[in-house]
Protein backbone atom coordinates (compact mmCIF):
# COMPACT_ATOMS: atom_id res chain seq x y z
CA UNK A 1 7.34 -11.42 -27.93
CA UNK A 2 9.49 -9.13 -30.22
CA UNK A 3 13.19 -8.17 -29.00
CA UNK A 4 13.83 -4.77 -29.14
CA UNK A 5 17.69 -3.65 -28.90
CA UNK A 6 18.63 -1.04 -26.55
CA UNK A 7 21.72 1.22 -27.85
CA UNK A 8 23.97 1.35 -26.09
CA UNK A 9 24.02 -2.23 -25.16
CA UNK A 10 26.12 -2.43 -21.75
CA UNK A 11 28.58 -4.72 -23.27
CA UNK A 12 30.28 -5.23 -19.71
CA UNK A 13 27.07 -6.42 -18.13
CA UNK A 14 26.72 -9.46 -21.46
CA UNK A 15 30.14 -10.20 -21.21
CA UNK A 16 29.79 -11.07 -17.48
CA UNK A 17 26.63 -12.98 -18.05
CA UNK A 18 27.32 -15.49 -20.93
CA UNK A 19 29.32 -17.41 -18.41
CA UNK A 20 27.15 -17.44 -15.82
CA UNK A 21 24.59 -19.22 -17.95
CA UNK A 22 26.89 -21.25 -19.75
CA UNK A 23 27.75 -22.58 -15.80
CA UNK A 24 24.32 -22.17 -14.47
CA UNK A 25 22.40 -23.60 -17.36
CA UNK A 26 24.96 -24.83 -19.81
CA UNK A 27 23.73 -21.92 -22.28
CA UNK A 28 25.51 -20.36 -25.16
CA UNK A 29 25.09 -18.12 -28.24
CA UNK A 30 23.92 -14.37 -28.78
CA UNK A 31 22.91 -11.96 -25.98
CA UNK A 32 20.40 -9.12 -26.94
CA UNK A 33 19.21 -6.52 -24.57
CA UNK A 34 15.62 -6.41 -24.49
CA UNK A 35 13.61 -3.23 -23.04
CA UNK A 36 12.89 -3.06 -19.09
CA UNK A 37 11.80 -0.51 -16.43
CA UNK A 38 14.28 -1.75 -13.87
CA UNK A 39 15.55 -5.23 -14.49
CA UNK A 40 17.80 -6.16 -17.05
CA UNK A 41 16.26 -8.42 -19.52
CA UNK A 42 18.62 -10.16 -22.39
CA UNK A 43 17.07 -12.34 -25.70
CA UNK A 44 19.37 -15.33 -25.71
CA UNK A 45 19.55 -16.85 -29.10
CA UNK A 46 21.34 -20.56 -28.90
CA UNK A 47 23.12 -21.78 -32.21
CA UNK A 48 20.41 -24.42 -32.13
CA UNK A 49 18.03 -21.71 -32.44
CA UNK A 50 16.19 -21.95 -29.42
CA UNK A 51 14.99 -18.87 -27.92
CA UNK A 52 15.59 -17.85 -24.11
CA UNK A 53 15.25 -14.59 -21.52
CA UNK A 54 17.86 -14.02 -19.37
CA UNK A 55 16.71 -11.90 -16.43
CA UNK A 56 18.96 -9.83 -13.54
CA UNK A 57 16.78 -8.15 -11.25
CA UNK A 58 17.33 -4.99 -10.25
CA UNK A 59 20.15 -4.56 -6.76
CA UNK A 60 16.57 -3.92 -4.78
CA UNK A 61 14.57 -7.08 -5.45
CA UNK A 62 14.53 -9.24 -2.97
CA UNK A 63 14.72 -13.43 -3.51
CA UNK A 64 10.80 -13.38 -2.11
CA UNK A 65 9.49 -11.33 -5.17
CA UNK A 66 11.32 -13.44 -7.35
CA UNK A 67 9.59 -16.53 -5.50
CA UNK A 68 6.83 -14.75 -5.94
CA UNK A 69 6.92 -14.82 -9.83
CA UNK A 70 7.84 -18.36 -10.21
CA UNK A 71 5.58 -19.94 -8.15
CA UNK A 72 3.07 -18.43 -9.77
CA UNK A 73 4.24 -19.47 -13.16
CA UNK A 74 4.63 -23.17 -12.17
CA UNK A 75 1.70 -22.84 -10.90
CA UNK A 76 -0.02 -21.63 -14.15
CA UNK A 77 1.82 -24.13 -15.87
CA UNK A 78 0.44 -27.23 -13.74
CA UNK A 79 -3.30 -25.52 -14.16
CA UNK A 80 -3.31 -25.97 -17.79
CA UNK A 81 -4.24 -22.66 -18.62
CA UNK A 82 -4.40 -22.91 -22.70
CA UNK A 83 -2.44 -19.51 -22.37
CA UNK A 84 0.77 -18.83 -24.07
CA UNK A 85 3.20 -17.83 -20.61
CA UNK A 86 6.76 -17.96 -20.00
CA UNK A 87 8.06 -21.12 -18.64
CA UNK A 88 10.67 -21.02 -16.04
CA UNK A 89 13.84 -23.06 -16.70
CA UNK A 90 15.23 -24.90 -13.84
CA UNK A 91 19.20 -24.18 -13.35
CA UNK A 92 21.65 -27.47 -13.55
CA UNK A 93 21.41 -27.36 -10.00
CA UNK A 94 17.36 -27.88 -9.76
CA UNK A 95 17.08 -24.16 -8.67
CA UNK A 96 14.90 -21.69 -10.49
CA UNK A 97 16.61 -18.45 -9.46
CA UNK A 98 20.03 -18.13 -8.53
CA UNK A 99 21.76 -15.13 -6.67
CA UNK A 100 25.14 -14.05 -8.32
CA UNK A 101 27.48 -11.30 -8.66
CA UNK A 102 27.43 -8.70 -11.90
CA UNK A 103 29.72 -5.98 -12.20
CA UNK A 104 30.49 -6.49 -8.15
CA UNK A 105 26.59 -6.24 -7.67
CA UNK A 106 24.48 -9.10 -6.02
CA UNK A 107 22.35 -9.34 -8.35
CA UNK A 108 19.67 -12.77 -8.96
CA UNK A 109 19.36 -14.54 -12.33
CA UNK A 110 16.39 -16.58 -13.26
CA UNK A 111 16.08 -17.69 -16.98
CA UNK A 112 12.19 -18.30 -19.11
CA UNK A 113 11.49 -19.63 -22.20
CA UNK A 114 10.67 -16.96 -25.17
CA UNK A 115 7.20 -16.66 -26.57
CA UNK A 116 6.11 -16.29 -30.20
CA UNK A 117 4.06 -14.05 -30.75
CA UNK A 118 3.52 -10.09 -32.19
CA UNK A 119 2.96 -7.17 -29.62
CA UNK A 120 -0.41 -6.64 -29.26
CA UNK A 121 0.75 -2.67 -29.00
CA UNK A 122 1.51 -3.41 -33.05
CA UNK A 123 -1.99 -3.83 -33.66
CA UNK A 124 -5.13 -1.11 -35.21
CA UNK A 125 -7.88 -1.21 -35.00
CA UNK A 126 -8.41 -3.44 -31.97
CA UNK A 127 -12.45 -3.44 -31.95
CA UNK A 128 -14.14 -7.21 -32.53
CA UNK A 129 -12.59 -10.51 -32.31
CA UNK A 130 -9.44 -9.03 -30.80
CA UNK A 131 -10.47 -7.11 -28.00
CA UNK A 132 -13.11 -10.30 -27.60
CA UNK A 133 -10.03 -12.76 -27.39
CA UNK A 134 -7.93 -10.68 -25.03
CA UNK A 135 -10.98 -10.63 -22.50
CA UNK A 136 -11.37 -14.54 -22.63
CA UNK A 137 -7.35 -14.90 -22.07
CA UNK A 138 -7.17 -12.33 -19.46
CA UNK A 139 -10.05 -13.82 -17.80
CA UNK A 140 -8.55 -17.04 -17.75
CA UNK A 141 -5.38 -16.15 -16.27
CA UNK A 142 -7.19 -14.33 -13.24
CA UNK A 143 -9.30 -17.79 -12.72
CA UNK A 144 -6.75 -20.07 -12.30
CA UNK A 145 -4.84 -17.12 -9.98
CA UNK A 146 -8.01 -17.06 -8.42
CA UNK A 147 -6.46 -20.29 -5.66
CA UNK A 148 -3.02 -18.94 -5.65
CA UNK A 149 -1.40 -17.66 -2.45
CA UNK A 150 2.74 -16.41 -1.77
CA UNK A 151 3.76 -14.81 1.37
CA UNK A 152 5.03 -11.62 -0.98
CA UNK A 153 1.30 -11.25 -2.47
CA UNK A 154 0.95 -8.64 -0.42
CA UNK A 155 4.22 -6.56 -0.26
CA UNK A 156 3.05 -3.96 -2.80
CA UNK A 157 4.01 -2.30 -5.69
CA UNK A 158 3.92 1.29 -6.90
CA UNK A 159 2.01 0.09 -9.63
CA UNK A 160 -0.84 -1.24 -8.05
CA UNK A 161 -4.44 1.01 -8.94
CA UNK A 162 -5.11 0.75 -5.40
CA UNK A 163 -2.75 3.02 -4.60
CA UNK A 164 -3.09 5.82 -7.95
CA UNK A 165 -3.43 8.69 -5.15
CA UNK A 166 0.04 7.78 -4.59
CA UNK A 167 0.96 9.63 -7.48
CA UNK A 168 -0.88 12.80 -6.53
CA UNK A 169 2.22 14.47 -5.79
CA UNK A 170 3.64 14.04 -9.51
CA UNK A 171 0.34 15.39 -10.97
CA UNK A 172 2.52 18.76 -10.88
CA UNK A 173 4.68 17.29 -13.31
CA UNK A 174 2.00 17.11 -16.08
CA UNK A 175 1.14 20.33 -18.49
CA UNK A 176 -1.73 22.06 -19.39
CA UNK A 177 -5.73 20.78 -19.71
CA UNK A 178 -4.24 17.01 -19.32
CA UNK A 179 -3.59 18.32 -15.53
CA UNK A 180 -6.82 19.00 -14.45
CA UNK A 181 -8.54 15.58 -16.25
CA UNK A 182 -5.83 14.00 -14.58
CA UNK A 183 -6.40 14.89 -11.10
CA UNK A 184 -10.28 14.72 -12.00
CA UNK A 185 -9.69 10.97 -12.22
CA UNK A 186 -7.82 10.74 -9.08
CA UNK A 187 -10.78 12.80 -7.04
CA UNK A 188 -13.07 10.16 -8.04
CA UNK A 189 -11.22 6.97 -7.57
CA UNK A 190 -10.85 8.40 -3.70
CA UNK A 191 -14.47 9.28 -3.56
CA UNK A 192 -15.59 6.05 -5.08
CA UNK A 193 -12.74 3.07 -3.96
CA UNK A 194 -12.90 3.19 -0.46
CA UNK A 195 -16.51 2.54 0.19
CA UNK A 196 -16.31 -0.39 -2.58
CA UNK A 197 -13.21 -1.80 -2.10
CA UNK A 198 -15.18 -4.10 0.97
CA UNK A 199 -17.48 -5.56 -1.66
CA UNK A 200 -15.04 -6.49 -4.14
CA UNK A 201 -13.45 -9.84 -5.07
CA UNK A 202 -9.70 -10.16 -4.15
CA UNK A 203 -6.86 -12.37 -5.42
CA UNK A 204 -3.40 -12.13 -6.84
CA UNK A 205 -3.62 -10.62 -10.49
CA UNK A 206 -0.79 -9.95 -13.05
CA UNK A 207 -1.36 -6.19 -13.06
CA UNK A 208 0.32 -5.22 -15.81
CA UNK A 209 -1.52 -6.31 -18.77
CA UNK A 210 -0.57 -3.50 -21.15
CA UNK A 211 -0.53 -3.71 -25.01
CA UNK A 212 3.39 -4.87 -24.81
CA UNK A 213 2.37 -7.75 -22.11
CA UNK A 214 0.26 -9.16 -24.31
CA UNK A 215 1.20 -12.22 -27.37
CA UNK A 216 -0.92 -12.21 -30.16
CA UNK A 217 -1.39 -14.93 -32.93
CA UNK A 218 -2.02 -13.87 -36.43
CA UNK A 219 -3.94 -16.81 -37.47
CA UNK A 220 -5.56 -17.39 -40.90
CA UNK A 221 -9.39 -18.15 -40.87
CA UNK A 222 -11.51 -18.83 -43.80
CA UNK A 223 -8.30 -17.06 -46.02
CA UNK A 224 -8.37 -14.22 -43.82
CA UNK A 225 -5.86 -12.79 -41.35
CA UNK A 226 -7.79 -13.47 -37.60
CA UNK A 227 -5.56 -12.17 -34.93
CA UNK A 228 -6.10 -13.05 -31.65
CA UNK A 229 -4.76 -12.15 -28.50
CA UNK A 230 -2.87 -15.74 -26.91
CA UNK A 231 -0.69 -14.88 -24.05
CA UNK A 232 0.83 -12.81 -21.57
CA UNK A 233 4.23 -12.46 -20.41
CA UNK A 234 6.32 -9.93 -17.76
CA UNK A 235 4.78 -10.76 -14.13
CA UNK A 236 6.95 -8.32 -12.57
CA UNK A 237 4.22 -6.23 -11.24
CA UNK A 238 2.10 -9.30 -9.92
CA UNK A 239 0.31 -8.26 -6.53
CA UNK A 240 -2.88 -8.95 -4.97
CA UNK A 241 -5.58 -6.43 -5.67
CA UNK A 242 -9.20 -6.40 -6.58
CA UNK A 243 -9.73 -8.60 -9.29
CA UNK A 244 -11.62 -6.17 -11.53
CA UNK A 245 -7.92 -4.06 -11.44
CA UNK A 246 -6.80 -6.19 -14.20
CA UNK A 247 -9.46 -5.85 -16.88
CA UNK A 248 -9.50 -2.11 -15.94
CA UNK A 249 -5.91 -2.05 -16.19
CA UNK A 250 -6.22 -3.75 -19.92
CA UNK A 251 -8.85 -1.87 -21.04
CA UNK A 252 -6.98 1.14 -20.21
CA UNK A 253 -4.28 0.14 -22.78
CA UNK A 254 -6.00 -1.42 -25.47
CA UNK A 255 -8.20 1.63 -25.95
CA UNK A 256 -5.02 3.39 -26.48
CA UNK A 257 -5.23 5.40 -30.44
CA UNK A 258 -8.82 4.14 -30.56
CA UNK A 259 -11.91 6.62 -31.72
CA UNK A 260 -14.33 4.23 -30.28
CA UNK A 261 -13.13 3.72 -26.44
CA UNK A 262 -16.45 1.91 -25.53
CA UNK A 263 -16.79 -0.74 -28.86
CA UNK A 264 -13.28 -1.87 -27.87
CA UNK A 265 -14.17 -2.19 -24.20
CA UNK A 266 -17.47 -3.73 -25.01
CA UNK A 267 -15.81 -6.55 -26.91
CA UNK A 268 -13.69 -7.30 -24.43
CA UNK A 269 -16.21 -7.48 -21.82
CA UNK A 270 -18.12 -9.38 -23.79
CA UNK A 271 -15.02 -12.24 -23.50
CA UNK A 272 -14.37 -11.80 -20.14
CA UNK A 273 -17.97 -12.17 -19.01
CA UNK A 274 -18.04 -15.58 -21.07
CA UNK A 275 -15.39 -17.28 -18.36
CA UNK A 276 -15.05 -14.51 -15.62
CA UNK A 277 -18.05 -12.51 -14.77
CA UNK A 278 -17.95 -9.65 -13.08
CA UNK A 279 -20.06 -8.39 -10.37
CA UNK A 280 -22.48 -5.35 -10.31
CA UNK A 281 -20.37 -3.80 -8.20
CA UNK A 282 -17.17 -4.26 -10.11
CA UNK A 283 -18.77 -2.92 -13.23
CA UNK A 284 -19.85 0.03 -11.41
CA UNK A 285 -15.86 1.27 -10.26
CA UNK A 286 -14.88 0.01 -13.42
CA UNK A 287 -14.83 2.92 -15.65
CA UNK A 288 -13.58 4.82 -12.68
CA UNK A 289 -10.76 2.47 -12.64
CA UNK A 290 -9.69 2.82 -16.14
CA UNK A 291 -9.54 6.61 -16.02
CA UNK A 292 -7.24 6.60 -13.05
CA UNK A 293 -4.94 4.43 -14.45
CA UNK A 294 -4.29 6.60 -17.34
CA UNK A 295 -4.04 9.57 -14.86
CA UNK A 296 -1.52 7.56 -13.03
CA UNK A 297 0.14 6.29 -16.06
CA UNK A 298 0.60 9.93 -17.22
CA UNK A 299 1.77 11.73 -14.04
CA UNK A 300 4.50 9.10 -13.60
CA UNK A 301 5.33 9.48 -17.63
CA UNK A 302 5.39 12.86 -17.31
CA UNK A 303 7.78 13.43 -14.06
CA UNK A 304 10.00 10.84 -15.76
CA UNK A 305 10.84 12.60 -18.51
CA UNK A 306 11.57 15.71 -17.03
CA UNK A 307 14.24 12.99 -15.04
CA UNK A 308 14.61 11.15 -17.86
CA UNK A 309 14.31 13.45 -21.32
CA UNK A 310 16.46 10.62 -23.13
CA UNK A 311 14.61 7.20 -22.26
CA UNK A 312 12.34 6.08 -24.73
CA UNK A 313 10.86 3.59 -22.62
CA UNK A 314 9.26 5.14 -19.80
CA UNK A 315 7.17 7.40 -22.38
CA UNK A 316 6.61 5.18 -24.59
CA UNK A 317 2.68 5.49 -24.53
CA UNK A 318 2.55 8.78 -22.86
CA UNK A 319 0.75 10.81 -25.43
CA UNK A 320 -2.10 8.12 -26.82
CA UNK A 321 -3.10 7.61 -22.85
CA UNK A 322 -3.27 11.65 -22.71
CA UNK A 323 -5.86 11.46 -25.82
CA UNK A 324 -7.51 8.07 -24.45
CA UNK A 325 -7.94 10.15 -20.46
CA UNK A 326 -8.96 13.29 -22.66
CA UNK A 327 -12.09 10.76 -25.00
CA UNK A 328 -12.60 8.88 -21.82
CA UNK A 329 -13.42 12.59 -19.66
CA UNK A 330 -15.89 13.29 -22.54
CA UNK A 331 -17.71 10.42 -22.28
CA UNK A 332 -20.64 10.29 -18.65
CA UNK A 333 -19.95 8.26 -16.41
CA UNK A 334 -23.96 6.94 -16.12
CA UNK A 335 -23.55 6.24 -20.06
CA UNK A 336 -20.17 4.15 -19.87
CA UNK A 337 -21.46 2.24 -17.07
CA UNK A 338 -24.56 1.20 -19.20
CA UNK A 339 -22.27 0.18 -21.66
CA UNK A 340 -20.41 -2.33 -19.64
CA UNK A 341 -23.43 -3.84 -18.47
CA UNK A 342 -25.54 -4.50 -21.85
CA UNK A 343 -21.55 -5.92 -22.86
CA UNK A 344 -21.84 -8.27 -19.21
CA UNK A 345 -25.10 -9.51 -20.55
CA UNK A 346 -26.80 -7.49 -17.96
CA UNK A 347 -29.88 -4.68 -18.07
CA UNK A 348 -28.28 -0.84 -19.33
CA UNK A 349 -29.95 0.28 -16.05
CA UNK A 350 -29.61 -1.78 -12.89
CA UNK A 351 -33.39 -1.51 -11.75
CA UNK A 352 -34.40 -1.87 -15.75
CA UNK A 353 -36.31 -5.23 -15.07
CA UNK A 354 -38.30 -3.92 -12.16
CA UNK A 355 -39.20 -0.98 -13.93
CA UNK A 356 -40.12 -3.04 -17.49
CA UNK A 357 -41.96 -5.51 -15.38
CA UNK A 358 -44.30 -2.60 -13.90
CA UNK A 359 -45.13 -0.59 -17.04
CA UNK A 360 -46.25 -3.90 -18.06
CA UNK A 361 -48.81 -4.75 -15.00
CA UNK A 362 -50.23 -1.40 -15.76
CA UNK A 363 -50.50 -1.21 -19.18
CA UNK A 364 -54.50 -1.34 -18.67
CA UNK A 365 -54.29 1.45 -16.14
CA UNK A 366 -51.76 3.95 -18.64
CA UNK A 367 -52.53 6.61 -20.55
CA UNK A 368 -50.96 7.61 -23.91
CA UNK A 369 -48.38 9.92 -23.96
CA UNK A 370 -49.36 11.59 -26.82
CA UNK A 371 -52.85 12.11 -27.39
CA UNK A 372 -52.85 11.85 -31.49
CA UNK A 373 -51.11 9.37 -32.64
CA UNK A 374 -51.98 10.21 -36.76
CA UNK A 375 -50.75 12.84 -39.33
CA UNK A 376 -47.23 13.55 -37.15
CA UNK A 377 -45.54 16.26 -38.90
CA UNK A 378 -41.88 16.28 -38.68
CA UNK A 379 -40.20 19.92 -38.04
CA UNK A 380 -36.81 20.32 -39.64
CA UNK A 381 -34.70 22.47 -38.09
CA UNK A 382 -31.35 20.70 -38.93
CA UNK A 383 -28.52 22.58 -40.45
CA UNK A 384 -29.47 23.33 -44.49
CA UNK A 385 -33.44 23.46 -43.22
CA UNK A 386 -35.76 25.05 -45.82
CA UNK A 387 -37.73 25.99 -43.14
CA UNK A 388 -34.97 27.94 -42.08
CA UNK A 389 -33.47 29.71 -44.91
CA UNK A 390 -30.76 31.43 -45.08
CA UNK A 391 -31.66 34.36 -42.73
CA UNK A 392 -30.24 34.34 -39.78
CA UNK A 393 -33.06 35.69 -37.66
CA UNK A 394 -35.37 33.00 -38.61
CA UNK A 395 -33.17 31.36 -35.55
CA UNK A 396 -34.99 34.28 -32.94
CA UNK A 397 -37.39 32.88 -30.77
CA UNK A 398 -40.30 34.79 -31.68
CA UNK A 399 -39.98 34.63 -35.59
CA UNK A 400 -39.26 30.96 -35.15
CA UNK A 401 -42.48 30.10 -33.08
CA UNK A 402 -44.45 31.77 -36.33
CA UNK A 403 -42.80 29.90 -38.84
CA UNK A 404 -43.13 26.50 -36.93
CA UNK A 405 -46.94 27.32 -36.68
CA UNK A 406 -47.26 28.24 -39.85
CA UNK A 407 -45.89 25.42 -40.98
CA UNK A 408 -47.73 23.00 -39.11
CA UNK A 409 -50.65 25.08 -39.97
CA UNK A 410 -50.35 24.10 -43.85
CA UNK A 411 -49.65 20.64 -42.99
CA UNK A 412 -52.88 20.10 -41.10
CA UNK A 413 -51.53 18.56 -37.59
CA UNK A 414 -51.38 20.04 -34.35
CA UNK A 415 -48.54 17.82 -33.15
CA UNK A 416 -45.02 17.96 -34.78
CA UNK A 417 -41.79 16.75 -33.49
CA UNK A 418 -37.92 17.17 -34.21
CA UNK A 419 -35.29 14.73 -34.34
CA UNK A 420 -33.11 13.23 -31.19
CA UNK A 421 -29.93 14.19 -32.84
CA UNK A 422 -30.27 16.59 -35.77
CA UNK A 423 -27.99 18.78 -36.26
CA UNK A 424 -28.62 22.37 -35.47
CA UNK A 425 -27.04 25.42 -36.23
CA UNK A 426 -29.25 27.10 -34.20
CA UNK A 427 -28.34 27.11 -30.16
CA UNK A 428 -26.03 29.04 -29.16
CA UNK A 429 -25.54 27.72 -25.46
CA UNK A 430 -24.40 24.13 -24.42
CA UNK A 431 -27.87 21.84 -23.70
């Protein structure tokens, strides 16, 4: 993970905590503040050059969330996992967290190793073996969570996509077009959740896997550069949810600054299928899913700011999730969802089989659909047509007819066809 400096670095708060993990821990050397939504988070580089985070939680976290964290680390850990995760290091008193007092605050203080690794955020294009690799790791990390329990697994978080029409109420907050796609999204996660919530899987997920959560290792293969995603870090916003939350909520990300919204998901799928599959039903409310997390990740970016106009942080992909929502709205919902599948090795169309498997018992009993299958005649009537000319009201219905007769005429067919896809200069209303 990268360290990022904060200016200005609350000297106070560093000079209170180098002792308290040179008691705690018996660590020294150079505190850096690292970026955070409400915790403090400090790089701690040791003379030896070892690597550390220091974490204070925020005054309102409560020792159970903390628990909450760490046991599911350990318990990652103990899985082998063949992840890259933070590693929680035990206090000298055997104790993982500790509660102490910052700037006359109870505050608690919990310490992890630091991971190698580039941002995955720092990373274009992210089609291919990328997006492939971050849906194998991803899928890994919800298996082995997959048998994890904590009493605080279900205390909720504002985060959580089950509860995006939380944020209706800051949808005010957002400007222009953006507004209405926005609270489009939110519409249809309420008509579409609640009556498939019942058939989805459940567990504890990280929930957060966003393109600065994620470790990626710039390998070398065959003299190439082959970067692949490796890890995952920041397990603040841990909760139990439906398990298909947390590729929606990393697709959601990674397509962020990408033309091609479905290759990048497709890739990914593609990985995740290969140790997690997902069920029909999860692949169904999954592009549903993705759009209402950038809704929600854009009303509470944009009421922020207006709170906030001086924090970098909290913005800090605001405007590529308004242009992934607004590629995203453009794309049917019917087509998306017939993406995913072909990518989850399944049929484009869920009753595809069936329907294959009958045109095929009748093939004795069907009739051609067209009746001549020799001398086809293609019409052009693309943009630069010769057929068309230059005039303008060659485009009119009537003179149009004539000059697509005539021209099958002196070709000698009676059936002609156009192209799926030409384009066409000559509609005027949407199809």
């Amino acid at each position: 993970m990268d360290s990022i400096d904060q200016s200005p670095i609350n000297a106070e708060l560093i000079t209170q905590l180098q002792p308290l993990l040179a008691l705690h821990y018996e660590l020294s050397g150079t505190l850096t503040a690292l970026p955070g939504d409400r915790d403090n988070n400090f790089q701690l580089r040791c003379p030896t050059g070892k690597k550390y985070v220091a974490k204070l939680m925020d005054v309102s976290c409560s020792k159970q969330a903390v628990s909450f964290q760490v046991e599911a680390l350990l318990h990652l850990r103990a899985s082998n996992t063949n992840i890259v995760l933070p590693h929680v290091l035990p206090a000298l008193s055997g104790e993982y967290f500790l509660p102490v007092r910052v700037k006359n605050e109870k505050r608690i203080l919990w310490v992890l190793n630091w991971c190698d690794g580039q941002l995955l955020a720092r990373f274009s294009p992210r089609h291919g073996e990328l997006a492939h690799s971050f849906g194998t790791t991803l899928a890994r990390l919800d298996s082995h969570l997959s048998n994890f329990t904590h009493p605080a697994m279900r205390d909720g978080h504002r985060w959580e996509l089950t509860r995006a029409l939380d944020h209706e109420k800051r949808l005010g907050s957002i400007s222009g077009d953006m507004q209405t796609l926005a609270r489009h999204a939110l519409n249809q996660f309420e008509s579409e959740f609640e009556s498939a919530s019942e058939k989805l899987r459940w567990g504890v997920v990280h929930n957060d896997a966003n393109d600065y959560n994620v470790l990626v290792d710039v390998g070398i293969d065959n003299g190439s550069v082959s970067p692949k995603v490796c890890g995952l870090f920041d397990f603040g916003d841990m909760s139990y949810q439906p398990v298909v939350c947390d590729p929606a909520i990393a697709l959601a990300y990674l397509i962020l600054d990408e033309v091609d919204p479905l290759r990048v998901c497709s890739d990914f799928l593609r990985g995740y299928t290969e140790v997690n599959p997902l069920t029909t039903d999860e692949i169904a409310l999954l592009f549903t899913l993705i759009k209402a997390r950038l809704a929600v990740s854009i009303a509470i970016s944009s009421q922020r700011q207006l709170e906030e106009p001086d924090d970098p942080y909290i913005v800090i992909s605001q405007k590529p999730a308004i242009d992934a929502l607004t590629r995203l709205s453009a794309i049917a919902d019917d087509v998306a969802t017939a993406v995913f599948r072909e990518a989850c090795g399944l049929p484009a169309v869920a009753h595809a089989d069936q329907a294959l498997a009958w045109l095929q018992s009748q093939q004795a009993t069907l009739e051609p659909v067209v009746a001549h299958r020799d001398n086809f005649h293609r019409i052009d009537l693309s943009i630069g047509s010769l057929l068309l000319g230059a005039d303008p009201a060659n485009a009119e219905l009537a003179r149009l007819t004539r000059l697509i007769d005539n021209d099958m005429q002196s070709a000698g067919v009676t059936v002609a066809y156009g192209c799926y896809g030409e384009p066409r200069g000559i509609y005027d209303t949407p199809a």
